[in-house]
Protein backbone atom coordinates (compact mmCIF):
# COMPACT_ATOMS: atom_id res chain seq x y z
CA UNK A 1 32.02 22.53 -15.04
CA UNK A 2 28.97 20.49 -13.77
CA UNK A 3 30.21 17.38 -12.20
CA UNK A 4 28.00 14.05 -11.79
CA UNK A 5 28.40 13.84 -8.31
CA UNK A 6 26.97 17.18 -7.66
CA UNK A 7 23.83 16.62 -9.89
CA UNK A 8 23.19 13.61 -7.64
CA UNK A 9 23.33 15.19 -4.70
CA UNK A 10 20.80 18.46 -5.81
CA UNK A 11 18.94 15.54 -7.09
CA UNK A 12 18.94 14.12 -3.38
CA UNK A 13 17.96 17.86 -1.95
CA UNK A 14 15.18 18.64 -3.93
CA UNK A 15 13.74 15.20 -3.15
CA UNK A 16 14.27 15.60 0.39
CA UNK A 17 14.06 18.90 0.96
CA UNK A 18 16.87 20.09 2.94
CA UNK A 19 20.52 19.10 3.14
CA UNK A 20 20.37 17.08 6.30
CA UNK A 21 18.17 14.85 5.03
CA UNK A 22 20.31 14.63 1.35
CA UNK A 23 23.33 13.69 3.51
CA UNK A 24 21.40 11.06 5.54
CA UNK A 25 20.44 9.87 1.76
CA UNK A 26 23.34 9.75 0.14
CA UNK A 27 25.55 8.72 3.67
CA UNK A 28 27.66 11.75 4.09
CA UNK A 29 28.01 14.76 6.11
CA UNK A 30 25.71 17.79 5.83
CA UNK A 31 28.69 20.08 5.34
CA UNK A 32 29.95 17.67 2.11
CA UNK A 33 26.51 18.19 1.21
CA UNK A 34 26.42 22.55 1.46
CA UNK A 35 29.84 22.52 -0.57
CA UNK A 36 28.99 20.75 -3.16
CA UNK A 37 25.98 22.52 -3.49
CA UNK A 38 27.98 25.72 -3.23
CA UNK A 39 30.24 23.93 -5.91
CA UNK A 40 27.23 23.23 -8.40
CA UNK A 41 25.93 27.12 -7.99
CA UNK A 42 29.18 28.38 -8.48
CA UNK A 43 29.60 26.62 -12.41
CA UNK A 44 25.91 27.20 -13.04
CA UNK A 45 26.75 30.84 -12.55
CA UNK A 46 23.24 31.17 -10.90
CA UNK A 47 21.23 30.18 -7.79
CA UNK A 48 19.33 26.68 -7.91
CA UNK A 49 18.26 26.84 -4.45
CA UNK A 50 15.97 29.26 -2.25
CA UNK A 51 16.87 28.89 1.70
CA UNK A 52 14.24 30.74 3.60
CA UNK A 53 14.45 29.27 7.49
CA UNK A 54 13.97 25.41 7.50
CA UNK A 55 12.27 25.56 4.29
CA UNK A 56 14.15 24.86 1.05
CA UNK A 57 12.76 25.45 -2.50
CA UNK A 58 14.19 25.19 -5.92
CA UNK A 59 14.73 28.38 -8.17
CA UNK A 60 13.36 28.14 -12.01
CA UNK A 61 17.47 27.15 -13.20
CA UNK A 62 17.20 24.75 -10.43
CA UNK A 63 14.31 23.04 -11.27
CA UNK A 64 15.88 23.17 -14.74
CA UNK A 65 18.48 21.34 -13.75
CA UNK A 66 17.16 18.70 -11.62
CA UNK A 67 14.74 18.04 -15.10
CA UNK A 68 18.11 17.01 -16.86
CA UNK A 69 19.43 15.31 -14.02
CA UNK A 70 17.63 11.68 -14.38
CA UNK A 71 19.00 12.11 -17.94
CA UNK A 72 22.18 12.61 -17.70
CA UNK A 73 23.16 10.17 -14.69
CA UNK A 74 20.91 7.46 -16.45
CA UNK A 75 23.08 8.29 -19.35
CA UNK A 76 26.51 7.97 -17.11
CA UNK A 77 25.62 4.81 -15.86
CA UNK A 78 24.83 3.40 -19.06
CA UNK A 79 28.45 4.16 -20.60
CA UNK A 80 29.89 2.89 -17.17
CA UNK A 81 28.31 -0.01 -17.74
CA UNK A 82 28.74 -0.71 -21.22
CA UNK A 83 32.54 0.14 -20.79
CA UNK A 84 32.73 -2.09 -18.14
CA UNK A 85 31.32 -4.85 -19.59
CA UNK A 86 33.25 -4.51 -23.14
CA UNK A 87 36.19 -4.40 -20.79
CA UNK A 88 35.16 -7.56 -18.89
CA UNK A 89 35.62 -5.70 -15.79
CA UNK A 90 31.84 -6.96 -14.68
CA UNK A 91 28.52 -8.65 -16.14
CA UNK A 92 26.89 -5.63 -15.06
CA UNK A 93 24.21 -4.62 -12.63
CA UNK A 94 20.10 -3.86 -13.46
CA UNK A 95 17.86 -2.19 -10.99
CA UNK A 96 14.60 -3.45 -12.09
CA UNK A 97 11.33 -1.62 -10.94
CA UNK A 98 7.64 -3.70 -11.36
CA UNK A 99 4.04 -3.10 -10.53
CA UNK A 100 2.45 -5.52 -7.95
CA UNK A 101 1.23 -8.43 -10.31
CA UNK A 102 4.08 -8.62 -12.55
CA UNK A 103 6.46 -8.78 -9.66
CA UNK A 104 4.91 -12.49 -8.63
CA UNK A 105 4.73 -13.64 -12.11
CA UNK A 106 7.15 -12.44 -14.79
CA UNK A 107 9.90 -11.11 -12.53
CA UNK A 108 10.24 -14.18 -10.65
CA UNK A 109 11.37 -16.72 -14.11
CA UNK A 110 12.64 -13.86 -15.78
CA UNK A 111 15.53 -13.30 -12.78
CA UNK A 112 15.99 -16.85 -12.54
CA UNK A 113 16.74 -17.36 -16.11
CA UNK A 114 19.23 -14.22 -15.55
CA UNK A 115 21.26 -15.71 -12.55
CA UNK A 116 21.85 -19.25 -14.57
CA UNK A 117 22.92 -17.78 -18.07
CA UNK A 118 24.61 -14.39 -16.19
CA UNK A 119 25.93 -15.34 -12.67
CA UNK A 120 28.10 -12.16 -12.51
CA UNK A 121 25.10 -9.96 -13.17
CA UNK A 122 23.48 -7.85 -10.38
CA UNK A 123 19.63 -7.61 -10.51
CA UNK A 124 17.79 -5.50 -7.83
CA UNK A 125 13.81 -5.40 -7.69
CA UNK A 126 11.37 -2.81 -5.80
CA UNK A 127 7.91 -2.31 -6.47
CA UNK A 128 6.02 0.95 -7.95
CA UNK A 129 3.42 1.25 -9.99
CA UNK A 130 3.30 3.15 -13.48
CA UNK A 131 3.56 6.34 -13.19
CA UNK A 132 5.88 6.07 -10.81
CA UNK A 133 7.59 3.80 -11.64
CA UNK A 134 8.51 5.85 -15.27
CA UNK A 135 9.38 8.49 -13.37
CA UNK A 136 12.16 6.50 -11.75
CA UNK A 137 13.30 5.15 -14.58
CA UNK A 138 13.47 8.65 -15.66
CA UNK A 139 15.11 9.72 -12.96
CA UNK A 140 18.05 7.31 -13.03
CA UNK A 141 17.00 5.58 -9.90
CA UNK A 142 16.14 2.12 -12.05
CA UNK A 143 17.75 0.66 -15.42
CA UNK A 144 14.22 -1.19 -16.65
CA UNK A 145 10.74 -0.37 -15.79
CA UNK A 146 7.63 -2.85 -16.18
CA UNK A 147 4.56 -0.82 -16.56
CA UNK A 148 0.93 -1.20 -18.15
CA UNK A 149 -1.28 0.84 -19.97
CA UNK A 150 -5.06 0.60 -21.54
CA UNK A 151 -5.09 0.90 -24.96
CA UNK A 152 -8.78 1.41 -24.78
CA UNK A 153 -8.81 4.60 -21.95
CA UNK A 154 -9.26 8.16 -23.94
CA UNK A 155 -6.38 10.00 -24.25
CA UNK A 156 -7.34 12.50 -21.24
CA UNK A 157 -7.54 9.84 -18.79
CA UNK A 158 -4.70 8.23 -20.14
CA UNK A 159 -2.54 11.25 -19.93
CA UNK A 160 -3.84 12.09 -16.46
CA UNK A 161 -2.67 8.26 -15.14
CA UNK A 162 1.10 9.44 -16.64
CA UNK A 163 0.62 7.01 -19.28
CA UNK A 164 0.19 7.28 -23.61
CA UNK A 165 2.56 10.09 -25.35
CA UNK A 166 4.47 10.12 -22.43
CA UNK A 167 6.33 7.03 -23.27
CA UNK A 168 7.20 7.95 -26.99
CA UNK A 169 11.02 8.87 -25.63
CA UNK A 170 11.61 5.38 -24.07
CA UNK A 171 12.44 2.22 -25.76
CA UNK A 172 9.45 0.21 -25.19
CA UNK A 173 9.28 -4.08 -25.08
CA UNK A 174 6.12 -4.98 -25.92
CA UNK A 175 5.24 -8.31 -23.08
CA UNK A 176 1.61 -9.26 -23.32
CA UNK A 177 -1.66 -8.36 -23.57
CA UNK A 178 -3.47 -9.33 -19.85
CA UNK A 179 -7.24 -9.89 -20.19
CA UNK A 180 -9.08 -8.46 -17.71
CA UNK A 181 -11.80 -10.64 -15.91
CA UNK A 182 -14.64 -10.02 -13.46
CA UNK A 183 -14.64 -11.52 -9.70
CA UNK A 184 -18.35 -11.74 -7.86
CA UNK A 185 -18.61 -13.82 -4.69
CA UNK A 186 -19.35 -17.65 -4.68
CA UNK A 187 -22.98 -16.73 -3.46
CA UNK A 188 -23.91 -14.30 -6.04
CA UNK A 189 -26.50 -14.89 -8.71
CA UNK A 190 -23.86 -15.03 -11.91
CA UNK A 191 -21.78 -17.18 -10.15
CA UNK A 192 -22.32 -19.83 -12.44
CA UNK A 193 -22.59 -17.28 -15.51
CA UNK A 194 -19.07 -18.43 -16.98
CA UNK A 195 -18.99 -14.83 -18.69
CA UNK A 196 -20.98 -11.89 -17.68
CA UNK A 197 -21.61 -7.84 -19.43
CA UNK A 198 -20.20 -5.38 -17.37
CA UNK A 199 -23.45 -3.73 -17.64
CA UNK A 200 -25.24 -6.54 -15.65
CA UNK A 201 -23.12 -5.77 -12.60
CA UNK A 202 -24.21 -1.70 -12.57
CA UNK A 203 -26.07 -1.94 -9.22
CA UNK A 204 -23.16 -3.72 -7.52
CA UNK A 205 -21.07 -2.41 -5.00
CA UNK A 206 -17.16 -2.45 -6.12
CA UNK A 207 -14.02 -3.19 -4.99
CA UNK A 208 -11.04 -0.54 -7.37
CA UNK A 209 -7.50 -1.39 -7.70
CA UNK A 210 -4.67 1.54 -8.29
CA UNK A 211 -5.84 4.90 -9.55
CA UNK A 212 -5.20 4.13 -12.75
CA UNK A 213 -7.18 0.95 -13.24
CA UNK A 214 -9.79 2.81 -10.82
CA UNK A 215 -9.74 5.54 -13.88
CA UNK A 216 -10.02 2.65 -16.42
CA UNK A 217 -12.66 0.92 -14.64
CA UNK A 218 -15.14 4.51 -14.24
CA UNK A 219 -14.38 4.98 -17.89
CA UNK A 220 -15.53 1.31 -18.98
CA UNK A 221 -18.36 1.62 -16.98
CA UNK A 222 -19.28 5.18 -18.21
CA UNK A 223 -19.12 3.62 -21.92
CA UNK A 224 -21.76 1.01 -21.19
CA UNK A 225 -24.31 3.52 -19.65
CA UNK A 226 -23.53 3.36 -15.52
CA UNK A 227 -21.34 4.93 -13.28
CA UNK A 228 -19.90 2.50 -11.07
CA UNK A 229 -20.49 3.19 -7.14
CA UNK A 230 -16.98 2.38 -5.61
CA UNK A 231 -16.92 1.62 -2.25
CA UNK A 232 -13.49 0.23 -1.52
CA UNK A 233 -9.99 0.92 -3.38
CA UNK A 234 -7.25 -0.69 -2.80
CA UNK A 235 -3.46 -1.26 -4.56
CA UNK A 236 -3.44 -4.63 -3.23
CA UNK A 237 -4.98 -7.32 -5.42
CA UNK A 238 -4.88 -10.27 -2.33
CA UNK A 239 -7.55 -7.42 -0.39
CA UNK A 240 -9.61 -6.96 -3.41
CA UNK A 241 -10.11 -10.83 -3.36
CA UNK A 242 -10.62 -10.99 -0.22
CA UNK A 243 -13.08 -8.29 0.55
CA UNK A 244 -15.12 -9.68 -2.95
CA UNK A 245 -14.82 -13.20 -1.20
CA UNK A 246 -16.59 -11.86 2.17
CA UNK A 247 -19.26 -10.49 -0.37
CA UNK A 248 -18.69 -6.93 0.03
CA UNK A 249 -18.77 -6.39 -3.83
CA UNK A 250 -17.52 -7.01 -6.67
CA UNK A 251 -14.81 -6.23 -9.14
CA UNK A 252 -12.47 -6.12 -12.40
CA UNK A 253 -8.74 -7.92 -11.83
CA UNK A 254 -6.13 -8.41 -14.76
CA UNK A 255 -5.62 -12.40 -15.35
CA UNK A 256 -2.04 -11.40 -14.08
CA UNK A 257 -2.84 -10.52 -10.93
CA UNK A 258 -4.91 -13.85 -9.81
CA UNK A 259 -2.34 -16.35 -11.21
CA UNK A 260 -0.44 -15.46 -7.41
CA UNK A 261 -3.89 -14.98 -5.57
CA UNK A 262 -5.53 -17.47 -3.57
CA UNK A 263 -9.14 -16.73 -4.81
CA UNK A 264 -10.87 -18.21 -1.85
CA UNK A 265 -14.97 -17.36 -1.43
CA UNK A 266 -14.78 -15.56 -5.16
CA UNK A 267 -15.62 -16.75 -8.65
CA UNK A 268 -13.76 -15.20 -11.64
CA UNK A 269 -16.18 -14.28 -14.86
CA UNK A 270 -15.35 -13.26 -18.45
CA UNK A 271 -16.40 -10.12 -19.04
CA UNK A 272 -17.97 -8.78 -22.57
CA UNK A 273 -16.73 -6.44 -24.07
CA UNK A 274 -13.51 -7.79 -23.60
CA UNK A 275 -10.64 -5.56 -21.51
CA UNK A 276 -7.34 -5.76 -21.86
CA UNK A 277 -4.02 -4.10 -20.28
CA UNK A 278 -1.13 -3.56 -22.37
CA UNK A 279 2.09 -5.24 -20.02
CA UNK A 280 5.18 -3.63 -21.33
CA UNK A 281 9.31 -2.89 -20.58
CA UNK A 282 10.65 0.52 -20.77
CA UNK A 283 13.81 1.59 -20.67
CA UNK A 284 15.75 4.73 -21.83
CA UNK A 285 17.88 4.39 -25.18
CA UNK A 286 21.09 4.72 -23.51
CA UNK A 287 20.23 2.13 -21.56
CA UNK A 288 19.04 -0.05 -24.19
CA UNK A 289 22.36 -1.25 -25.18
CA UNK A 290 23.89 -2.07 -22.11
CA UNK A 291 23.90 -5.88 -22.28
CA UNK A 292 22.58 -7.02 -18.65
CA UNK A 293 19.92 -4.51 -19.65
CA UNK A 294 19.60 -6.19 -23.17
CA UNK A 295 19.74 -9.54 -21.36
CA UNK A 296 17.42 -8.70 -18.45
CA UNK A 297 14.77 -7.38 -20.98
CA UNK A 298 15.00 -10.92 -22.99
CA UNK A 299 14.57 -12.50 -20.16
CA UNK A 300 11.07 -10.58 -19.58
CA UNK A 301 9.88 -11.39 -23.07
CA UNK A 302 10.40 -15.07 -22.66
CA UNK A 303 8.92 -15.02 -19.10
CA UNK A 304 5.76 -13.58 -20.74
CA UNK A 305 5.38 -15.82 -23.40
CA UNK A 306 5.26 -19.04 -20.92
């Protein structure tokens, strides 16, 4: 029989890449890590793992196996804590995973809503962004995921950014649609433009964001006849201001991201055609009706509505 706790911890190896490193993971012992893993081969009936000297790699059953992993522990947890909560054993617990910009805006109201109205409910937040962060969520390492997506982007880049079909499996929340709007430095010469077309910035320099709005930007660009020359990139939206502020370029930033950003030396724009990011909540089915999930993802909606 193949036992949770063994799943978690070939989950653990194959992330890591050797047992020492599983055990320093999951806080036990290297040898509690080699039985188990003995353990899991023996009721697979086959070999998931291929030890050649330091190196460890996963066989074809094991990389099976770790595929159905996420699954099934997301799964587990969701009954646990469903059970638990019909039981009135706890309010349950919610490991929340956001990009950047909705971390400083909707996570913020959304968790403070969730303490007052759910005191006994345990809500953890990191930060990744999509498609990482869907890939945690599908790994069991998060109960709700906040990711975005461009409608607009062709299906190749979207699929390449982990994005599109990919989500048709998860429960998705719809949260907003965030505009997209262009920032030029207080010096430049539409500055006082109040809206500008993307096309009239082709000769700038520009400052990217995350590879997939660096995707979505070359693909906008590409569709109004230039090919933008990118000569910073950066994940971090406070930087992007910054640098456009010092009047190193210029650049395309979701209305989401500057509500937190001091936008000091830079001048935001509308930009024609209009862009927009689809903002949205995923979460597996299981998962779905757990009620601190239920209630956490409520708690989004209204945050993005304000």
């Amino acid at each position: 029989m193949i036992e949770a706790r063994h799943l978690r911890v070939l989950r653990a190896v194959a992330a890591t890449g050797s047992f020492s490193a599983a055990a320093r993971e999951l806080g036990c012992t290297q040898p509690a890590v080699s039985q188990q893993m003995k353990a899991l081969e023996g009721a697979a009936c086959t070999p998931l793992l291929i030890r050649s000297g330091r190196e460890m790699r996963l066989t074809e059953a094991g990389r099976a196996l770790v595929r159905h992993a996420g699954g099934i522990l997301a799964g587990l947890t969701a009954a646990e804590e469903e059970v638990a909560a019909i039981a009135g054993l706890r309010s349950g617990r919610v490991r929340l995973v956001s990009f950047p910009s909705g971390s400083s805006t909707l996570v913020p109201m959304a968790l403070a809503e969730m303490r007052a109205a759910h005191p006994g409910t345990r809500v953890s937040l990191v930060e990744a962004e999509p498609p990482g962060s869907v890939e945690m969520l599908r790994s069991g390492d998060c109960e709700i995921a906040l990711a975005f997506r461009y409608p607009q982007v062709s299906a190749e880049t979207e699929a390449a950014a982990g994005g599109g079909g990919e989500w048709d499996d998860l429960v998705l929340r719809p949260l907003l649609s965030d505009r997209l709007v262009g920032v030029v430095p207080e010096g430049h010469k539409l500055a006082g433009a109040g809206a500008v077309g993307i096309a009239e910035l082709a000769g700038e320099p520009w400052i990217a964001g995350c590879p997939r709005c660096r995707g979505h930007l070359v693909e906008v660009c590409e569709s109004e006849g230039f090919t933008p020359r990118i000569d910073f990139a950066t994940d971090d939206y406070p930087t992007v201001v910054g640098l456009v502020g010092a009047g190193l370029g210029v650049a395309v930033l979701p209305e989401l991201a500057l509500e937190s950003v001091r936008t000091k030396g830079a001048v935001t724009l509308e930009v024609e055609p209009a862009v927009r990011r689809e903002v949205v909540a995923l979460t597996l089915p299981d998962l779905a009706r757990v009620p601190a999930v239920a209630a956490t993802l409520d708690r989004l909606e209204r945050a993005a509505r304000r």
